[in-house]
Protein backbone atom coordinates (compact mmCIF):
# COMPACT_ATOMS: atom_id res chain seq x y z
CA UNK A 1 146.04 108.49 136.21
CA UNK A 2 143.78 109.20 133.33
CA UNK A 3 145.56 111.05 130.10
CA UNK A 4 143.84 113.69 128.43
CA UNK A 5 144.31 112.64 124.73
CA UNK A 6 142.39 114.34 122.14
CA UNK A 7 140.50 112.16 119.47
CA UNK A 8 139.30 113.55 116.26
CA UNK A 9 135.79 114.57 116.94
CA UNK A 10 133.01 112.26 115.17
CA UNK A 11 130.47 114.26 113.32
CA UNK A 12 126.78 112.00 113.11
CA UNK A 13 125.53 112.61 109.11
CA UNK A 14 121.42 113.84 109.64
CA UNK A 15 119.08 111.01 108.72
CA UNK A 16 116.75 113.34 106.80
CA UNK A 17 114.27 110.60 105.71
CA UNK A 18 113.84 109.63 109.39
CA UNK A 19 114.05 113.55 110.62
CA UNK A 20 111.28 114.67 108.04
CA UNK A 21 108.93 111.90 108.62
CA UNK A 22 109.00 111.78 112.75
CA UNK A 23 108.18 115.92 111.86
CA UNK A 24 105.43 115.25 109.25
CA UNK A 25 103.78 112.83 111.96
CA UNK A 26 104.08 115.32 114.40
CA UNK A 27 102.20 117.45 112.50
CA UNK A 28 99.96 115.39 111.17
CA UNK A 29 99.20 114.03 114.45
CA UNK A 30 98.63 117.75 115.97
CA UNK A 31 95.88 118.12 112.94
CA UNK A 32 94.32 115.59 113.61
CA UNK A 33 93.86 116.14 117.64
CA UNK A 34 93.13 120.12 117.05
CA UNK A 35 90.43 118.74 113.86
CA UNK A 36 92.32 121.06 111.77
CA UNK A 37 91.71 118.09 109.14
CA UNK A 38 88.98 115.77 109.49
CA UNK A 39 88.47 114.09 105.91
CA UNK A 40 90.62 110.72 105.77
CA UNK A 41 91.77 110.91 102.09
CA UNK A 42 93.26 114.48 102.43
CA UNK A 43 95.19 113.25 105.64
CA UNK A 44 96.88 109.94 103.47
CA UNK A 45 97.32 112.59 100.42
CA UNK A 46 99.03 114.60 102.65
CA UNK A 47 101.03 111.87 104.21
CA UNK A 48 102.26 110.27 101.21
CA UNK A 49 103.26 113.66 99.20
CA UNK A 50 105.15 114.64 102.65
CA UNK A 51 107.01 111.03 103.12
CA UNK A 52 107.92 111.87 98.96
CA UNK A 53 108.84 115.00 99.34
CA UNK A 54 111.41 113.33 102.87
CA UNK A 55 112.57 110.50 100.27
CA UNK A 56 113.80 113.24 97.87
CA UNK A 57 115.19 115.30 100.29
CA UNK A 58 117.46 112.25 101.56
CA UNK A 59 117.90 111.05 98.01
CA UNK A 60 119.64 114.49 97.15
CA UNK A 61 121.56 114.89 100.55
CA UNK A 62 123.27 111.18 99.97
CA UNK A 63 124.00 112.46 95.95
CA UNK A 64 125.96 115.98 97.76
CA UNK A 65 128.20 113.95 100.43
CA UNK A 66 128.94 111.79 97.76
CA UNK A 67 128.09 108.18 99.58
């Protein structure tokens, strides 16, 4: 017979870096297929400042938990 022993509970940390960017493609993939943006060097612009803006955002979190 089984025993019902309770473990701590294992909290996953947010990858923000990888959660931001798979969002930013999303949108930037839904602009693209709707035209919403049509000139290539506004689309990379946009790109790079959002995978920047991701990379700062994950550079912060990992400074507050302290790892």
């Amino acid at each position: 017979m089984a025993r019902d022993v309770e473990r701590p509970r294992r909290l996953h940390r947010t990858d923000w870096m990888a959660l931001l960017s798979g969002v930013l493609f999303v949108v930037l993939g839904i602009l693209l297929v709707t035209r919403a943006i049509t000139d290539p060097l506004i689309l990379i612009g946009v790109m790079v400042l959002g995978l920047a803006f991701a990379g700062l955002v994950a550079i912060v979190a990992r400074g507050v938990r302290g790892k």
